[in-house]
PDB file of N, CA and C in Angstrom:
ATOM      1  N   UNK A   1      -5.065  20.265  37.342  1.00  0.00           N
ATOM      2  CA  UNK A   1      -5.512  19.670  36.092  1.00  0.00           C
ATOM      3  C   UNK A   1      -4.366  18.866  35.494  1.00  0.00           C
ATOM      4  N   UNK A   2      -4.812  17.522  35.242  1.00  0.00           N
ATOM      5  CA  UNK A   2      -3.624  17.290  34.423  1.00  0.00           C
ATOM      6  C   UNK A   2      -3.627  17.581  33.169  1.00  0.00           C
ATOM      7  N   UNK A   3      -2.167  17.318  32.458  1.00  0.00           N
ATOM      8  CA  UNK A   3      -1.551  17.304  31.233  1.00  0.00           C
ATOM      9  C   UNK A   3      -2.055  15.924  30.624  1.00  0.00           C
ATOM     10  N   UNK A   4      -2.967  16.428  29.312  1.00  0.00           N
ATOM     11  CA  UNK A   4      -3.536  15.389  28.329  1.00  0.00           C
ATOM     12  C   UNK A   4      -2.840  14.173  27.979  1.00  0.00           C
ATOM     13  N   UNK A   5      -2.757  13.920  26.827  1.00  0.00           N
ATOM     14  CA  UNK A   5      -2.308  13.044  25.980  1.00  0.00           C
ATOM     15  C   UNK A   5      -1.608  13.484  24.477  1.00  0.00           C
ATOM     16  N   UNK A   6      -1.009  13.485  24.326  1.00  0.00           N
ATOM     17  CA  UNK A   6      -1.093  14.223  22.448  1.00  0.00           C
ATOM     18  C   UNK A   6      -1.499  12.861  21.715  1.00  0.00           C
ATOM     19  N   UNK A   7      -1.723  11.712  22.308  1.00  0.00           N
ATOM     20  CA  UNK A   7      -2.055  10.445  21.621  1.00  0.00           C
ATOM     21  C   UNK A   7      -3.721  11.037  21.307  1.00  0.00           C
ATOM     22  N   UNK A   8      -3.738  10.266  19.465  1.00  0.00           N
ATOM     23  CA  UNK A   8      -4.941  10.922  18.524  1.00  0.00           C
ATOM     24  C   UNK A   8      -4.968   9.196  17.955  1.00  0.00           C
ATOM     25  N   UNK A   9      -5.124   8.061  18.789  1.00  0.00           N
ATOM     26  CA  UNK A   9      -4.844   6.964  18.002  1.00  0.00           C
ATOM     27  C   UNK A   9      -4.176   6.556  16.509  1.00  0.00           C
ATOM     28  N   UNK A  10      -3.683   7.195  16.675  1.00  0.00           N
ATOM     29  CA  UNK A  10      -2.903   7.161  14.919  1.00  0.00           C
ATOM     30  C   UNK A  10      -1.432   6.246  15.172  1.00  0.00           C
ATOM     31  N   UNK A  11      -0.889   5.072  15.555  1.00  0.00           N
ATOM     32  CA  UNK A  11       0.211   4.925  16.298  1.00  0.00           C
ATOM     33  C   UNK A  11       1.344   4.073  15.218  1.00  0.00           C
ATOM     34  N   UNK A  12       1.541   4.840  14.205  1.00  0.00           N
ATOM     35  CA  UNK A  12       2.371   4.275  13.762  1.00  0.00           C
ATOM     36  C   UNK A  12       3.571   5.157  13.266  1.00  0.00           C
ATOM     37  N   UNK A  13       4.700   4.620  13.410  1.00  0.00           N
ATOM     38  CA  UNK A  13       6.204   5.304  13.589  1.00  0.00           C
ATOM     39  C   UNK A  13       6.878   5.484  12.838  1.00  0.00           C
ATOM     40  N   UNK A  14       6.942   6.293  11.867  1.00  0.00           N
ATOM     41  CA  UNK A  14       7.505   7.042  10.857  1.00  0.00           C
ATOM     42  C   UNK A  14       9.258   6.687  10.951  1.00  0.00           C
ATOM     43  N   UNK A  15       9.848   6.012  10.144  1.00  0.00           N
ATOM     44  CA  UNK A  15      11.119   5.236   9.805  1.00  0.00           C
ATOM     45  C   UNK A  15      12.225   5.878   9.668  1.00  0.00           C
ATOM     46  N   UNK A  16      11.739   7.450   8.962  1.00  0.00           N
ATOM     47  CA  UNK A  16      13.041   8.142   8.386  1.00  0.00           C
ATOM     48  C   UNK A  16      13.175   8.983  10.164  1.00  0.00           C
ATOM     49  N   UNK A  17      12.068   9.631  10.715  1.00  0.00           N
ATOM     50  CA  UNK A  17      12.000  10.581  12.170  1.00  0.00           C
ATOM     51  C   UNK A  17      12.127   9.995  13.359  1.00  0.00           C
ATOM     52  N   UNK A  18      11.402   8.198  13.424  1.00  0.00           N
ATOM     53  CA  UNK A  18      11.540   7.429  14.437  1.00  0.00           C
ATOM     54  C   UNK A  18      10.290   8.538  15.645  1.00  0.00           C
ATOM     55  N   UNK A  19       9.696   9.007  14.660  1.00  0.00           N
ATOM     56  CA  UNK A  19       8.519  10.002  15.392  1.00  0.00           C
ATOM     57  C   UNK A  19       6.967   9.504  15.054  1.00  0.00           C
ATOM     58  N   UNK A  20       5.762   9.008  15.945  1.00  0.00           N
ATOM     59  CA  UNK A  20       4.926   8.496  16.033  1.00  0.00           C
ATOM     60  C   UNK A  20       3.850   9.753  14.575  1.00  0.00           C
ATOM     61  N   UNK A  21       3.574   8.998  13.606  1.00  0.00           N
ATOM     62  CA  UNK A  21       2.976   9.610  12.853  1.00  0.00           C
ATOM     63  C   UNK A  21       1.547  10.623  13.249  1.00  0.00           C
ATOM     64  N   UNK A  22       1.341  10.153  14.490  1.00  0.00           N
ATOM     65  CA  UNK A  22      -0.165  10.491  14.990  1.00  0.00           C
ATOM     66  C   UNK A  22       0.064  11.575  16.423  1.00  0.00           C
ATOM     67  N   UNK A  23       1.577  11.480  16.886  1.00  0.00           N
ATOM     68  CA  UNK A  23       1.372  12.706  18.336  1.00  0.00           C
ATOM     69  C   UNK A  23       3.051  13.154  17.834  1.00  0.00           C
ATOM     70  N   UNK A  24       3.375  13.078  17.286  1.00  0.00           N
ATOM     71  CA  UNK A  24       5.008  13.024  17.123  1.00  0.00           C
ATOM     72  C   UNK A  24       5.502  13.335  17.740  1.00  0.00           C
ATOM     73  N   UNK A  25       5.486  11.747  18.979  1.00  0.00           N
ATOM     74  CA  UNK A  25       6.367  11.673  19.895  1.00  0.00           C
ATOM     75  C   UNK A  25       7.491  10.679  19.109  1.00  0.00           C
ATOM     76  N   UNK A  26       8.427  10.524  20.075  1.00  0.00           N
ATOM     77  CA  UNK A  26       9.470   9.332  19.898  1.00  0.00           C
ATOM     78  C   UNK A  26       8.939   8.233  20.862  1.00  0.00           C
ATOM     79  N   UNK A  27       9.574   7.268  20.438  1.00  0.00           N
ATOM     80  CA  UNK A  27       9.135   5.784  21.117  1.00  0.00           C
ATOM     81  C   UNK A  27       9.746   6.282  22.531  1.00  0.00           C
ATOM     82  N   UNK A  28      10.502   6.630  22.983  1.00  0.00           N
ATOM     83  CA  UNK A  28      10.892   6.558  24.311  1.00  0.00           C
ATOM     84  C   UNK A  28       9.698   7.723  25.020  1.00  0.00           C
ATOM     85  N   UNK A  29       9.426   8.966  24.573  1.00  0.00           N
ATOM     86  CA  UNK A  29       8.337   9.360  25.175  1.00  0.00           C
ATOM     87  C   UNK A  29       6.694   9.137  25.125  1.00  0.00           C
ATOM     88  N   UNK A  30       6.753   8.143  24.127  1.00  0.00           N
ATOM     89  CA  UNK A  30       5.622   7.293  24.343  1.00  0.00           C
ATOM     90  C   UNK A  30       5.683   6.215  25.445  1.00  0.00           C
ATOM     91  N   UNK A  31       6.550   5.579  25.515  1.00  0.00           N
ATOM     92  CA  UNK A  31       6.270   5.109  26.532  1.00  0.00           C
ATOM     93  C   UNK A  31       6.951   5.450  27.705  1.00  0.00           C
ATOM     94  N   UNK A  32       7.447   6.483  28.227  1.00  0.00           N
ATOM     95  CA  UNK A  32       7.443   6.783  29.246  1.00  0.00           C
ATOM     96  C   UNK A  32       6.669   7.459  29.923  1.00  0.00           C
ATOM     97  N   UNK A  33       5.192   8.618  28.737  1.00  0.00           N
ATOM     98  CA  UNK A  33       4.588   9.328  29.016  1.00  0.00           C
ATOM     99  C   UNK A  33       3.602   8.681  30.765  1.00  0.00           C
ATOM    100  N   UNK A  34       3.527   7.674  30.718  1.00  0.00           N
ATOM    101  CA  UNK A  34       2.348   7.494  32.323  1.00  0.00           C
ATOM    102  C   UNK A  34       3.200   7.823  33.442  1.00  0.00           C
ATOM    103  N   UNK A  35       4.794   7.646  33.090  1.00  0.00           N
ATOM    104  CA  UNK A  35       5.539   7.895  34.343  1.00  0.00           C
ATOM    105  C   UNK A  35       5.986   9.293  34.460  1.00  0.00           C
ATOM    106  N   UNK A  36       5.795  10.226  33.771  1.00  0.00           N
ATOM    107  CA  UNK A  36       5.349  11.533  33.981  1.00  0.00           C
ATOM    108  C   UNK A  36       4.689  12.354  34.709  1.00  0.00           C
ATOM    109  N   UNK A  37       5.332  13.373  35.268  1.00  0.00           N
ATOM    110  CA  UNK A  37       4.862  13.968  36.294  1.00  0.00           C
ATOM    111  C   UNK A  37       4.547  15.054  35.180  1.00  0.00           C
ATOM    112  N   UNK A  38       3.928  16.130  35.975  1.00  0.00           N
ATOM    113  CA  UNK A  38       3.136  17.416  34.772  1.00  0.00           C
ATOM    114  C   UNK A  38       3.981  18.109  33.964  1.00  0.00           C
ATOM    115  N   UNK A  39       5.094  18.646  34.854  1.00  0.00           N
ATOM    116  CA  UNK A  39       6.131  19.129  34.168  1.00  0.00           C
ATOM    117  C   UNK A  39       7.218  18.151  32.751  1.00  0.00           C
ATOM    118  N   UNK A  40       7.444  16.953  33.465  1.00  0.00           N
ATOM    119  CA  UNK A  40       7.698  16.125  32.122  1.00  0.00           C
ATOM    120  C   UNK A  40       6.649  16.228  30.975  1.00  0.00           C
ATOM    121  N   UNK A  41       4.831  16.106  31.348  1.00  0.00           N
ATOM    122  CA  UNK A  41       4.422  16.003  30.579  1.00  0.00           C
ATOM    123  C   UNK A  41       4.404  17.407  29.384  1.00  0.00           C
ATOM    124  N   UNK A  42       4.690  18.602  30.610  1.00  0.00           N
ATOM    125  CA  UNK A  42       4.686  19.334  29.437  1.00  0.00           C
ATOM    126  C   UNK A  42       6.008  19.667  28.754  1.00  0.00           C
ATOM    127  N   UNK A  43       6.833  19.327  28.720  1.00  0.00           N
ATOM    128  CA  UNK A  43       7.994  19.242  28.099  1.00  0.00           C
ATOM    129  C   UNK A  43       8.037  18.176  26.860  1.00  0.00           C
ATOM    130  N   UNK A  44       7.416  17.509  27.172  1.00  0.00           N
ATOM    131  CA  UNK A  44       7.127  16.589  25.941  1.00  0.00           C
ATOM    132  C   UNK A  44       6.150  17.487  24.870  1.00  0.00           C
ATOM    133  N   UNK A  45       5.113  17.762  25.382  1.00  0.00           N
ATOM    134  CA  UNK A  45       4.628  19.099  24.500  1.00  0.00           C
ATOM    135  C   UNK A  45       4.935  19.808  24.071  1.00  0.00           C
ATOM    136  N   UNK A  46       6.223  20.417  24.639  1.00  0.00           N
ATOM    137  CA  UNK A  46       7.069  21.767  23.674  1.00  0.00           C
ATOM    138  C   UNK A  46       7.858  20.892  22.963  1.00  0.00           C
ATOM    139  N   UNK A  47       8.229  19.829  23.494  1.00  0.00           N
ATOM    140  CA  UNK A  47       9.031  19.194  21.999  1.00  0.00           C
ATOM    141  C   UNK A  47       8.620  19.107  20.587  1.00  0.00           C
ATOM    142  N   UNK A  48       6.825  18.527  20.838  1.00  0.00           N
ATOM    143  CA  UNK A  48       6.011  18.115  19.898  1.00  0.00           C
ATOM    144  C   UNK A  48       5.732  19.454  19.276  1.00  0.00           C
ATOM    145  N   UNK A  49       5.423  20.684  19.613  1.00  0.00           N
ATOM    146  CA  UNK A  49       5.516  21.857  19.411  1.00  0.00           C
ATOM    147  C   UNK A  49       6.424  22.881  18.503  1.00  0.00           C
ATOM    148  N   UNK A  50       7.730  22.453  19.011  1.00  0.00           N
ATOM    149  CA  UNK A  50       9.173  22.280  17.872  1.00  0.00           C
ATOM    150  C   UNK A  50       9.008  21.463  16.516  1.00  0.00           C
ATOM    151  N   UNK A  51       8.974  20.155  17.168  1.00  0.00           N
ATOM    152  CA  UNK A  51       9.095  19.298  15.795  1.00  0.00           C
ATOM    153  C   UNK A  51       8.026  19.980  14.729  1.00  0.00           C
ATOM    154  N   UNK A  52       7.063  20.369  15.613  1.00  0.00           N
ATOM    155  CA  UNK A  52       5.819  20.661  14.243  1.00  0.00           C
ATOM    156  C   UNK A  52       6.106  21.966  13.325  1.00  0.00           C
ATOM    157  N   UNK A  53       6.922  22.871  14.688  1.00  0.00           N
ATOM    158  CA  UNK A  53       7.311  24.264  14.042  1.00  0.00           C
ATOM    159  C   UNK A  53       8.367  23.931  12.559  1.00  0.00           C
ATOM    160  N   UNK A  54       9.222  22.678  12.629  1.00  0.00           N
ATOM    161  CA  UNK A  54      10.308  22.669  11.992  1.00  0.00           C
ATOM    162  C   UNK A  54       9.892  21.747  10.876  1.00  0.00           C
ATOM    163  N   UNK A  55       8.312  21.450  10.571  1.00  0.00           N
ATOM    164  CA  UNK A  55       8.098  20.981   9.786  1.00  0.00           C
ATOM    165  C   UNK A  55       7.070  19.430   9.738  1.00  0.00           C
ATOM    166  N   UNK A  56       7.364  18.802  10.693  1.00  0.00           N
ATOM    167  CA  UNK A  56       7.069  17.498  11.220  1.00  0.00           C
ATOM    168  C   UNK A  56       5.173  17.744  11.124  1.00  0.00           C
ATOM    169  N   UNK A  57       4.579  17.089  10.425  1.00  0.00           N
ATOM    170  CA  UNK A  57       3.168  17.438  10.296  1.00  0.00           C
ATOM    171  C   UNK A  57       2.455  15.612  10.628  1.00  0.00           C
ATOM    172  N   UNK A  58       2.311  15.571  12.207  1.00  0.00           N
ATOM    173  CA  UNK A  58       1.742  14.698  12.207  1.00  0.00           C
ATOM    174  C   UNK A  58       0.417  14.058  11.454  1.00  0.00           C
ATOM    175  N   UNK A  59      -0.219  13.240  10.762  1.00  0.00           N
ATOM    176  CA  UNK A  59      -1.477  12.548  10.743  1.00  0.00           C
ATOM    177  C   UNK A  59      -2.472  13.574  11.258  1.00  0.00           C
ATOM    178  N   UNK A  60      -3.821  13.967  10.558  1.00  0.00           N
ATOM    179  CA  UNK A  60      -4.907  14.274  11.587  1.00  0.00           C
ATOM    180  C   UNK A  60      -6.094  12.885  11.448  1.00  0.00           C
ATOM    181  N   UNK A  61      -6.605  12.496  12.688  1.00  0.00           N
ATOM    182  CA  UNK A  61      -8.213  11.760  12.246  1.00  0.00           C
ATOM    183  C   UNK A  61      -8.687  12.485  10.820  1.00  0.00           C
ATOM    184  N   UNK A  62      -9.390  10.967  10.399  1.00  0.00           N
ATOM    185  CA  UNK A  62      -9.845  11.410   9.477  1.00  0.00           C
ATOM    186  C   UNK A  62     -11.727  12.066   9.734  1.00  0.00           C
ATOM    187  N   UNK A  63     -12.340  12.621   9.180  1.00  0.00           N
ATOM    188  CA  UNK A  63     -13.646  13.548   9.948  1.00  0.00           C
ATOM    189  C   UNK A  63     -14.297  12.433   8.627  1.00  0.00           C
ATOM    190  N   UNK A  64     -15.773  11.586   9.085  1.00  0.00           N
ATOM    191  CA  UNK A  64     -16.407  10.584   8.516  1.00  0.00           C
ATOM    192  C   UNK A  64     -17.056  11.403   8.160  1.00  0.00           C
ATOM    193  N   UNK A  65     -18.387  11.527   7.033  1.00  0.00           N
ATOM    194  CA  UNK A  65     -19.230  12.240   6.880  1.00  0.00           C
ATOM    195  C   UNK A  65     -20.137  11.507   6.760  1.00  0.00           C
ATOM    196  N   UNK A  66     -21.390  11.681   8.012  1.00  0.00           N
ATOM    197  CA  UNK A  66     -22.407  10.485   7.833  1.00  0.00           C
ATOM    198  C   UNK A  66     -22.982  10.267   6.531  1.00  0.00           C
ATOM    199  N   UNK A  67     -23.406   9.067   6.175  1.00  0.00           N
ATOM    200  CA  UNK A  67     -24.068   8.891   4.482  1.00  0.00           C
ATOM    201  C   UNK A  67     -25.950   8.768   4.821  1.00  0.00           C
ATOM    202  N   UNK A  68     -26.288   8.533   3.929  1.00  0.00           N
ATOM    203  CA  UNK A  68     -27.749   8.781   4.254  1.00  0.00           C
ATOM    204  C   UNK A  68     -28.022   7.136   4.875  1.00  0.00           C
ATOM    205  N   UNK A  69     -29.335   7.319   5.604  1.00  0.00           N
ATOM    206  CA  UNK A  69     -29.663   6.267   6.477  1.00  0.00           C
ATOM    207  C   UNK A  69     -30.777   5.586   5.431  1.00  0.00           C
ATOM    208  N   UNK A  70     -30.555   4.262   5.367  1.00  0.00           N
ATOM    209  CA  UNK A  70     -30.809   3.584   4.446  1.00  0.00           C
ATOM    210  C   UNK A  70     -32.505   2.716   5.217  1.00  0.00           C
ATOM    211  N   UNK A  71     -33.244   2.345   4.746  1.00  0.00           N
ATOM    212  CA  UNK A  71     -34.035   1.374   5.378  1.00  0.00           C
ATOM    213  C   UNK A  71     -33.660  -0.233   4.624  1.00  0.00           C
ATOM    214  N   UNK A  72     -34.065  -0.977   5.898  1.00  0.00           N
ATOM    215  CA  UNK A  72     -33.728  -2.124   5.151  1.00  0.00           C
ATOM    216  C   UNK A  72     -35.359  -3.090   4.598  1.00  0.00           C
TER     217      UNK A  72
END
């Protein structure tokens, strides 16, 4: 099986952490993530795992709530 993505389309890079607001990766493991083998990939996961333990609270999607269906 492979190792996911922590990418949640959210891709913008937080200035003071230099950590992707949406997987909080760093720019270098964003883009190195395709050249990853499983074990890199999951090492990038315990990083993201840390950062979050130590505070780092990426972005979640936001959840839409359908509105009523209108006729036209």
């Amino acid at each position: 099986m492979t190792v996911p993505s922590p990418c949640i389309n959210i891709c913008t890079l937080d200035a003071a952490s230099g950590l992707c607001l949406g997987c909080a990766r760093t720019l270098q493991e964003i883009s190195d993530w395709s050249n990853l083998d499983d074990a890199g990939k999951r090492a990038v996961w315990a990083r993201i795992a840390e950062r979050r333990a130590q505070g780092f609270a990426p972005e979640q999607p936001i959840a839409l709530k359908p509105g009523p269906v209108r006729a036209r």
